[in-house]
C-alpha atoms as a PDB file:
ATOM      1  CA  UNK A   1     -40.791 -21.010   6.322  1.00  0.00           C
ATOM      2  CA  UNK A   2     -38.572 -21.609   9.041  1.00  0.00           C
ATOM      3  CA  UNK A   3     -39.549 -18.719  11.191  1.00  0.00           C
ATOM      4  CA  UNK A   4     -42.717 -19.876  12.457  1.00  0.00           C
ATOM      5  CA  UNK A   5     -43.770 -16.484  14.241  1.00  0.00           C
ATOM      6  CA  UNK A   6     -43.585 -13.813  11.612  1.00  0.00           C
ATOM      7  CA  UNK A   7     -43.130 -13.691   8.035  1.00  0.00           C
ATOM      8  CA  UNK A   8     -42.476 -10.174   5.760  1.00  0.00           C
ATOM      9  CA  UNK A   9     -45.219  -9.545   3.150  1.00  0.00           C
ATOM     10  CA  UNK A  10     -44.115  -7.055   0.462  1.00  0.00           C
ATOM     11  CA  UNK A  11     -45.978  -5.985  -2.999  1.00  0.00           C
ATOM     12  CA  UNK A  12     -43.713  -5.984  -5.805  1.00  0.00           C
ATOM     13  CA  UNK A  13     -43.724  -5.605  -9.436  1.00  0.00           C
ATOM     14  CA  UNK A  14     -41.607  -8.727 -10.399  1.00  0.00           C
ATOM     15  CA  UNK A  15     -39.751 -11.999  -9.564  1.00  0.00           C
ATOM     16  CA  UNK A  16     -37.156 -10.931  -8.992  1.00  0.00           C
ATOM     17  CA  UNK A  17     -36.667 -11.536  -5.079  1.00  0.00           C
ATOM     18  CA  UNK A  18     -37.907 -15.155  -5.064  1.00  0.00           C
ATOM     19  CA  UNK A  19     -35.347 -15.994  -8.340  1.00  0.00           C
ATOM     20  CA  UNK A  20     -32.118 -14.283  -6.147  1.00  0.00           C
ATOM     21  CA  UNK A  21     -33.058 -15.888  -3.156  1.00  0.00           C
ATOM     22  CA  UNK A  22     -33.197 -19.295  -4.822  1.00  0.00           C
ATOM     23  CA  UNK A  23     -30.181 -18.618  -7.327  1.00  0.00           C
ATOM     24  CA  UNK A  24     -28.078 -18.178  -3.898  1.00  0.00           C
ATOM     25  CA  UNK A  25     -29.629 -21.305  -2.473  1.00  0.00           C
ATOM     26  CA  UNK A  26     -28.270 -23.346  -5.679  1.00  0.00           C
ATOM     27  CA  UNK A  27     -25.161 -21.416  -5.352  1.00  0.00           C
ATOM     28  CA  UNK A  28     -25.073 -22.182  -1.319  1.00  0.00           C
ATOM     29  CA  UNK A  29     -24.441 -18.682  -0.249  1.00  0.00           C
ATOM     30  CA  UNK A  30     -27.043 -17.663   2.536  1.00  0.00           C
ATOM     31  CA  UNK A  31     -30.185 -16.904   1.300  1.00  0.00           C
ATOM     32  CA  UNK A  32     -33.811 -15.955   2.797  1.00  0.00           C
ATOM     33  CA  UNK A  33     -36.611 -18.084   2.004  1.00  0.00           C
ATOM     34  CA  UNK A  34     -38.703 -17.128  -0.457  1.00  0.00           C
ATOM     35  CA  UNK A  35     -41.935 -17.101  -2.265  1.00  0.00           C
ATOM     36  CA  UNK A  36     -43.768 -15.245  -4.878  1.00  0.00           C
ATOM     37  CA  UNK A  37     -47.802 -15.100  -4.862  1.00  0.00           C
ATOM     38  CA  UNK A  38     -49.501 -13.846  -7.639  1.00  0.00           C
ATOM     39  CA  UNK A  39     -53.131 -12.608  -6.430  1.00  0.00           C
ATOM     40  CA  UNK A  40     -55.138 -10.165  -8.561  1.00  0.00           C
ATOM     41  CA  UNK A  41     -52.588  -9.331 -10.963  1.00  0.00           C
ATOM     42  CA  UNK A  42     -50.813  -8.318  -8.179  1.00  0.00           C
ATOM     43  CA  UNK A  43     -47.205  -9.771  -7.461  1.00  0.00           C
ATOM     44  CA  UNK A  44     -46.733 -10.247  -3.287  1.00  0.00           C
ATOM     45  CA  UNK A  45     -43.423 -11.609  -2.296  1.00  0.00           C
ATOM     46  CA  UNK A  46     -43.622 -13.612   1.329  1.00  0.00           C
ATOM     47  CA  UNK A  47     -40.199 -14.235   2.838  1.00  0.00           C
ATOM     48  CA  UNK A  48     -38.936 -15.466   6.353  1.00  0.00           C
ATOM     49  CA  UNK A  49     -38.618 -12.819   8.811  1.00  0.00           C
ATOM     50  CA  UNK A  50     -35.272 -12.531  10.546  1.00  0.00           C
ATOM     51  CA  UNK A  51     -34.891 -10.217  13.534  1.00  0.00           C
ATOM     52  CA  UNK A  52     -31.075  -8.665  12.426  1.00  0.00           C
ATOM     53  CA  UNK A  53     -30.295  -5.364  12.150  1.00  0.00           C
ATOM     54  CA  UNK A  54     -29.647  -2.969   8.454  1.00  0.00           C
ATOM     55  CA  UNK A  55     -25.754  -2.679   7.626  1.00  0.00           C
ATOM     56  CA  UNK A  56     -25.845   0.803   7.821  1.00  0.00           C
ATOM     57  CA  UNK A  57     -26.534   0.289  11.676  1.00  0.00           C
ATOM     58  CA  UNK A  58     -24.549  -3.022  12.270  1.00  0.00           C
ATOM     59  CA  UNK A  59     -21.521  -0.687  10.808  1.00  0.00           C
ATOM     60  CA  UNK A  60     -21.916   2.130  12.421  1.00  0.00           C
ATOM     61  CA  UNK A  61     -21.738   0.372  16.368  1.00  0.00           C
ATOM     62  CA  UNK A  62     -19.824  -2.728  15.169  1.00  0.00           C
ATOM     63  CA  UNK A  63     -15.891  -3.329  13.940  1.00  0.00           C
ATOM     64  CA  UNK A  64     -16.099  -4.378  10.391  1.00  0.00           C
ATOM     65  CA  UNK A  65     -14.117  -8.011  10.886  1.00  0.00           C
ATOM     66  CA  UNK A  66     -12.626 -10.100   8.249  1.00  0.00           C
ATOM     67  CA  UNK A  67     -16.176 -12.400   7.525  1.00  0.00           C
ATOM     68  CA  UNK A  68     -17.990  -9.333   6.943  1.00  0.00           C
ATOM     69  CA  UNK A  69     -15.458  -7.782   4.627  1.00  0.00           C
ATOM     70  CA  UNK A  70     -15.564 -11.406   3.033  1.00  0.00           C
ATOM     71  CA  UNK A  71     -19.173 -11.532   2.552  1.00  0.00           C
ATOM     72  CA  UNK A  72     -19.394  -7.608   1.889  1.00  0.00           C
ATOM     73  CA  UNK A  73     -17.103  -9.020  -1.777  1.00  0.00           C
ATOM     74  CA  UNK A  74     -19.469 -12.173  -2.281  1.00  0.00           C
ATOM     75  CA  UNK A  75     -22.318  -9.686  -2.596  1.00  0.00           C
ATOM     76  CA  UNK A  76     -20.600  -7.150  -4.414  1.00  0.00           C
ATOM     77  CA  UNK A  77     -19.575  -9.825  -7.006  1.00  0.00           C
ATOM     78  CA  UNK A  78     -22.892 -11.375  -7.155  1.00  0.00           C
ATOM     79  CA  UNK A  79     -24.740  -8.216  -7.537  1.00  0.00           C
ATOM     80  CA  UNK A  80     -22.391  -7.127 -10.372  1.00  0.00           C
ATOM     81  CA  UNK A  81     -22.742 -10.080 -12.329  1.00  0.00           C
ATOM     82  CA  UNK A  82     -26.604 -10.209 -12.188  1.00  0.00           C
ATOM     83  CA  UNK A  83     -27.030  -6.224 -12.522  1.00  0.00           C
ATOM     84  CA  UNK A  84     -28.448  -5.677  -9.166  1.00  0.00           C
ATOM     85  CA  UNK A  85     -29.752  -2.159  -8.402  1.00  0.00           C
ATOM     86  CA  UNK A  86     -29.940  -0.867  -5.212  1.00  0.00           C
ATOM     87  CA  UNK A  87     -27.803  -2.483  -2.825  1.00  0.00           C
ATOM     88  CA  UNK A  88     -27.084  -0.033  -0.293  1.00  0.00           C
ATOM     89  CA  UNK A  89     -26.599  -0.543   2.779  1.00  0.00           C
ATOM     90  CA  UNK A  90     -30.462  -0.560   4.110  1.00  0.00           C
ATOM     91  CA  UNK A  91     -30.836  -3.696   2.017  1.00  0.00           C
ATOM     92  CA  UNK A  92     -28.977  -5.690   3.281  1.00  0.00           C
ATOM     93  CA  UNK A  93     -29.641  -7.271   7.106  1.00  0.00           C
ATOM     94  CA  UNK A  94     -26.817  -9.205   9.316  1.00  0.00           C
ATOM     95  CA  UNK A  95     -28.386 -11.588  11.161  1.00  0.00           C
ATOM     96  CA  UNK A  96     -26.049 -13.921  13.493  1.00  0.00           C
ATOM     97  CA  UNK A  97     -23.267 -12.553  11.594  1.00  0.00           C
ATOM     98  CA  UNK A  98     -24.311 -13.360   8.210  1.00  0.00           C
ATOM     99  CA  UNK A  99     -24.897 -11.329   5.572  1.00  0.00           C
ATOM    100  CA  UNK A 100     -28.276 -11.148   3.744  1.00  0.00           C
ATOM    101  CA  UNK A 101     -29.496  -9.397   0.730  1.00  0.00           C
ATOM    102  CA  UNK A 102     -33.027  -7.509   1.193  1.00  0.00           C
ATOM    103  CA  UNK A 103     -35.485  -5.330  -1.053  1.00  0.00           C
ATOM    104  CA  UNK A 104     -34.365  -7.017  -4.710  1.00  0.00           C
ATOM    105  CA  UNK A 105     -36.071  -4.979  -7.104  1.00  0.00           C
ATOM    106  CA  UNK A 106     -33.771  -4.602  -9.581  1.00  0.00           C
ATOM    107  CA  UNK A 107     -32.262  -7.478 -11.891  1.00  0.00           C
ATOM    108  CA  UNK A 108     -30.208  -7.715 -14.841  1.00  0.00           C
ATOM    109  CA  UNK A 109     -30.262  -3.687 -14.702  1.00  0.00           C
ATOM    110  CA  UNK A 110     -28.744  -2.018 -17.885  1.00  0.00           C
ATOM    111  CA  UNK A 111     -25.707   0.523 -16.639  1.00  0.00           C
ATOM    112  CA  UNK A 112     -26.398  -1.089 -13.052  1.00  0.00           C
ATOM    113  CA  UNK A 113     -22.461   0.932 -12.567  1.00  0.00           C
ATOM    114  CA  UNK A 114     -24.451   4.100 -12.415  1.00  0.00           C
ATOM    115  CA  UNK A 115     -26.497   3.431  -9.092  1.00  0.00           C
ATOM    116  CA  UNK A 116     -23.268   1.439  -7.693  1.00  0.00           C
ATOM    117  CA  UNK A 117     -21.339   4.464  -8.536  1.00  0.00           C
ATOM    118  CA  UNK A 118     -23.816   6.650  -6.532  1.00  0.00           C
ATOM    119  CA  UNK A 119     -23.610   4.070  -3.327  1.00  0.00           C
ATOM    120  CA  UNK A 120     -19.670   4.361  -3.608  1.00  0.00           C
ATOM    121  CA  UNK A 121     -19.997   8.131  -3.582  1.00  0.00           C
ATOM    122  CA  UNK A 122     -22.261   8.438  -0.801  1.00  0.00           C
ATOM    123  CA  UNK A 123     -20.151   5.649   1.095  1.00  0.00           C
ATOM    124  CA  UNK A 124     -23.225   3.082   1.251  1.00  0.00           C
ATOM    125  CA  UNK A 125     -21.865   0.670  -1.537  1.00  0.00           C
ATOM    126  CA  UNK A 126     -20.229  -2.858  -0.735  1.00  0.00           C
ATOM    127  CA  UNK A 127     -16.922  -1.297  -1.695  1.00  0.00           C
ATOM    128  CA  UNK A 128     -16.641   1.258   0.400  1.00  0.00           C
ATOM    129  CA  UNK A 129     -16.011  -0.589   3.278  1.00  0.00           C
ATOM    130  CA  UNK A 130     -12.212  -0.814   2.159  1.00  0.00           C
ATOM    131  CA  UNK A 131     -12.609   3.144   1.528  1.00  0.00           C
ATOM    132  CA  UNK A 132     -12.697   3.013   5.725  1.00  0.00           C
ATOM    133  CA  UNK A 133     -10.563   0.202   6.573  1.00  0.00           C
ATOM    134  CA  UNK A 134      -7.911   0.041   3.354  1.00  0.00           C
ATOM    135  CA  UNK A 135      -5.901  -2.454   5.420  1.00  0.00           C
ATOM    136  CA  UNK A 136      -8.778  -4.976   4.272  1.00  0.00           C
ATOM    137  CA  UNK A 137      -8.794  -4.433   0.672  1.00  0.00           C
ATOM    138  CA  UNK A 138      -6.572  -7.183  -0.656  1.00  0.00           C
ATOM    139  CA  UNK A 139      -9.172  -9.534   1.252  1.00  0.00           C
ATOM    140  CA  UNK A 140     -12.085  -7.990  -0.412  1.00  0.00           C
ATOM    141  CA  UNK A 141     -10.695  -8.113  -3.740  1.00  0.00           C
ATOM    142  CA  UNK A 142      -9.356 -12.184  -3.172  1.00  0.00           C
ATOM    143  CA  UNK A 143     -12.793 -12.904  -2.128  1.00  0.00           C
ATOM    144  CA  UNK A 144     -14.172 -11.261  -4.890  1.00  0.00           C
ATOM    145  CA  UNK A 145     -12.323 -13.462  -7.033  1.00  0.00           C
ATOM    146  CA  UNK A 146     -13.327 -16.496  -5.747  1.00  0.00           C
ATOM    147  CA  UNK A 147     -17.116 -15.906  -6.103  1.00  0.00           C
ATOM    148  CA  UNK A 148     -16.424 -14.444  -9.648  1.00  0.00           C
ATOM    149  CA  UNK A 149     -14.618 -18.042 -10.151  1.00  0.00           C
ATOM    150  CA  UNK A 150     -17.206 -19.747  -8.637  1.00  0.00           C
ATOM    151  CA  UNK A 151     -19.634 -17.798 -10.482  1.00  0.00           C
ATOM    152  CA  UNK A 152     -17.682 -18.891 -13.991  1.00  0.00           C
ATOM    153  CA  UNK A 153     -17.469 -22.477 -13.033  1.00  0.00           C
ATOM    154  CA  UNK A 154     -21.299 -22.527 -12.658  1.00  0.00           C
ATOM    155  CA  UNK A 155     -22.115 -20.972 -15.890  1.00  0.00           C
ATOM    156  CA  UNK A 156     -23.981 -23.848 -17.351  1.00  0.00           C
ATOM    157  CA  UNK A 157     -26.012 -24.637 -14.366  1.00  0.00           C
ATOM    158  CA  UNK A 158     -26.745 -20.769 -14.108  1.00  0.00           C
ATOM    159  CA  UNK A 159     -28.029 -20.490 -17.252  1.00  0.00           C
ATOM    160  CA  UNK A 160     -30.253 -23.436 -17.507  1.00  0.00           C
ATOM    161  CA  UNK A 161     -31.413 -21.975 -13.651  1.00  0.00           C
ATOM    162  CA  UNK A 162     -32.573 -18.895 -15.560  1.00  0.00           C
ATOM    163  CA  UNK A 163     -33.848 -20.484 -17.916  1.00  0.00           C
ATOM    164  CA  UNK A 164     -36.264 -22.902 -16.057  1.00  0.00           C
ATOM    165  CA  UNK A 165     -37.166 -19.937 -13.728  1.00  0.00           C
ATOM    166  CA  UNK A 166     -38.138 -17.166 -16.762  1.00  0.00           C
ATOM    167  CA  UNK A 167     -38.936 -19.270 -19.802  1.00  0.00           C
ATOM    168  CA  UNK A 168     -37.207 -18.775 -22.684  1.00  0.00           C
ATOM    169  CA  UNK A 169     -38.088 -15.227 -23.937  1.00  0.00           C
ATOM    170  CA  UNK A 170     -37.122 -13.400 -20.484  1.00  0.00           C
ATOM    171  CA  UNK A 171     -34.310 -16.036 -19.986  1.00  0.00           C
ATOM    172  CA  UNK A 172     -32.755 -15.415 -23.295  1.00  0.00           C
ATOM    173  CA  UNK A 173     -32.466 -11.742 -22.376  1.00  0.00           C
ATOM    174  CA  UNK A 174     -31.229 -12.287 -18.473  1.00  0.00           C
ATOM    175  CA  UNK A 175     -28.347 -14.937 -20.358  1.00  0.00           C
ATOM    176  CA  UNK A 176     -27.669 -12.439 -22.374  1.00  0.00           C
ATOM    177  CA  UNK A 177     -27.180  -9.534 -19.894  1.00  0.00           C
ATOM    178  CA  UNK A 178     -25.037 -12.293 -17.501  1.00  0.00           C
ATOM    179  CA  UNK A 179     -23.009 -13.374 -20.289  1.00  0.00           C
ATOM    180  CA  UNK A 180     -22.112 -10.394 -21.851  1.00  0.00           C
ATOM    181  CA  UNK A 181     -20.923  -7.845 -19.335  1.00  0.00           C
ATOM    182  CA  UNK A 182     -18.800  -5.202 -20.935  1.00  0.00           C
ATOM    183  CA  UNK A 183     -16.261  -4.292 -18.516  1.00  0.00           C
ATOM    184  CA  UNK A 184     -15.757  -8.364 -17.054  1.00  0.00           C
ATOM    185  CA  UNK A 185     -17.322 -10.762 -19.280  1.00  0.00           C
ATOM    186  CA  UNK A 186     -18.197 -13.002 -17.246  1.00  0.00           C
ATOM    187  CA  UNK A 187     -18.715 -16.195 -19.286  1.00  0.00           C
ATOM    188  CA  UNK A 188     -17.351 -15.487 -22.554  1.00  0.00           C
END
């Protein structure tokens, strides 16, 4: 790990944060390095520690500028495509004014539009950050683009990444779920 003083330790009931954190290492966005250790049929997820403060905070005593509105779309994008459950605003971290993705528990989550619905509502979603500063919105919305275009030109790689981090029963279900998304359909 690259932080050599402290290091977070979390139980967990999947792999699901060490296979995000490495699918946005292959797709260079920042990531957190990550590990999964099975122990006693329990599943304990070690990552790097960084010392940055929750969104919610960061927000609340900081201008949103245009690199966090950028990144704010990456994430929403990302988290769309891969059904990621709850992405508020306590999990995600800025750290030297990058954006970073915390607490993945939930993958490929079936009607993952209900919790981001909730988020929007309560104003802790990556979208509503052009609720409060509308003057950003085309911005968020071009940059959500892109990483959906980036996303699509990737689709091979992807899927074989899946793939050679499930195994084929799980990963036939997760391509599924990515490549069949009702309201953007992704890779079809």
């Amino acid at each position: 790990f690259t932080n050599q003083e402290a290091f977070v330790l979390k139980e967990t009931d999947s792999l699901y944060p060490e296979f995000y954190n490495k699918l946005l290492e292959m797709l260079e966005f920042p990531f957190i390095k990550t590990t999964s250790v099975n122990k006693n049929d329990h599943i304990w997820t070690v990552s790097d520690y960084l010392s940055g403060t929750h969104l919610t905070d960061y927000i609340s005593n900081k201008f949103v500028d245009t690199n966090l509105v950028k990144q704010l779309a990456q994430h929403a994008c990302i988290g769309d495509i891969f059904g990621r459950g709850d992405r508020h605003f306590e999990n995600y971290l800025m750290y030297e004014s990058t954006l970073y993705p915390l607490d993945i528990s939930y993958l490929f989550f079936p009607d993952n539009e209900k919790w981001v619905d909730r988020y929007i509502k309560g104003g802790q979603a990556e979208f509503s950050v052009i609720r409060s500063i509308p003057e950003q919105k085309d911005l968020f919305w071009e940059w959500y683009l892109e990483t959906f275009n980036n996303l699509i030109s990737n689709k091979e790689k992807i899927n074989q990444f899946i793939l050679n981090f499930f195994g084929k029963k799980e990963a036939a279900t997760y391509n599924l779920f990515v490549n069949t998304i009702p309201k953007i359909n992704l890779f079809v």
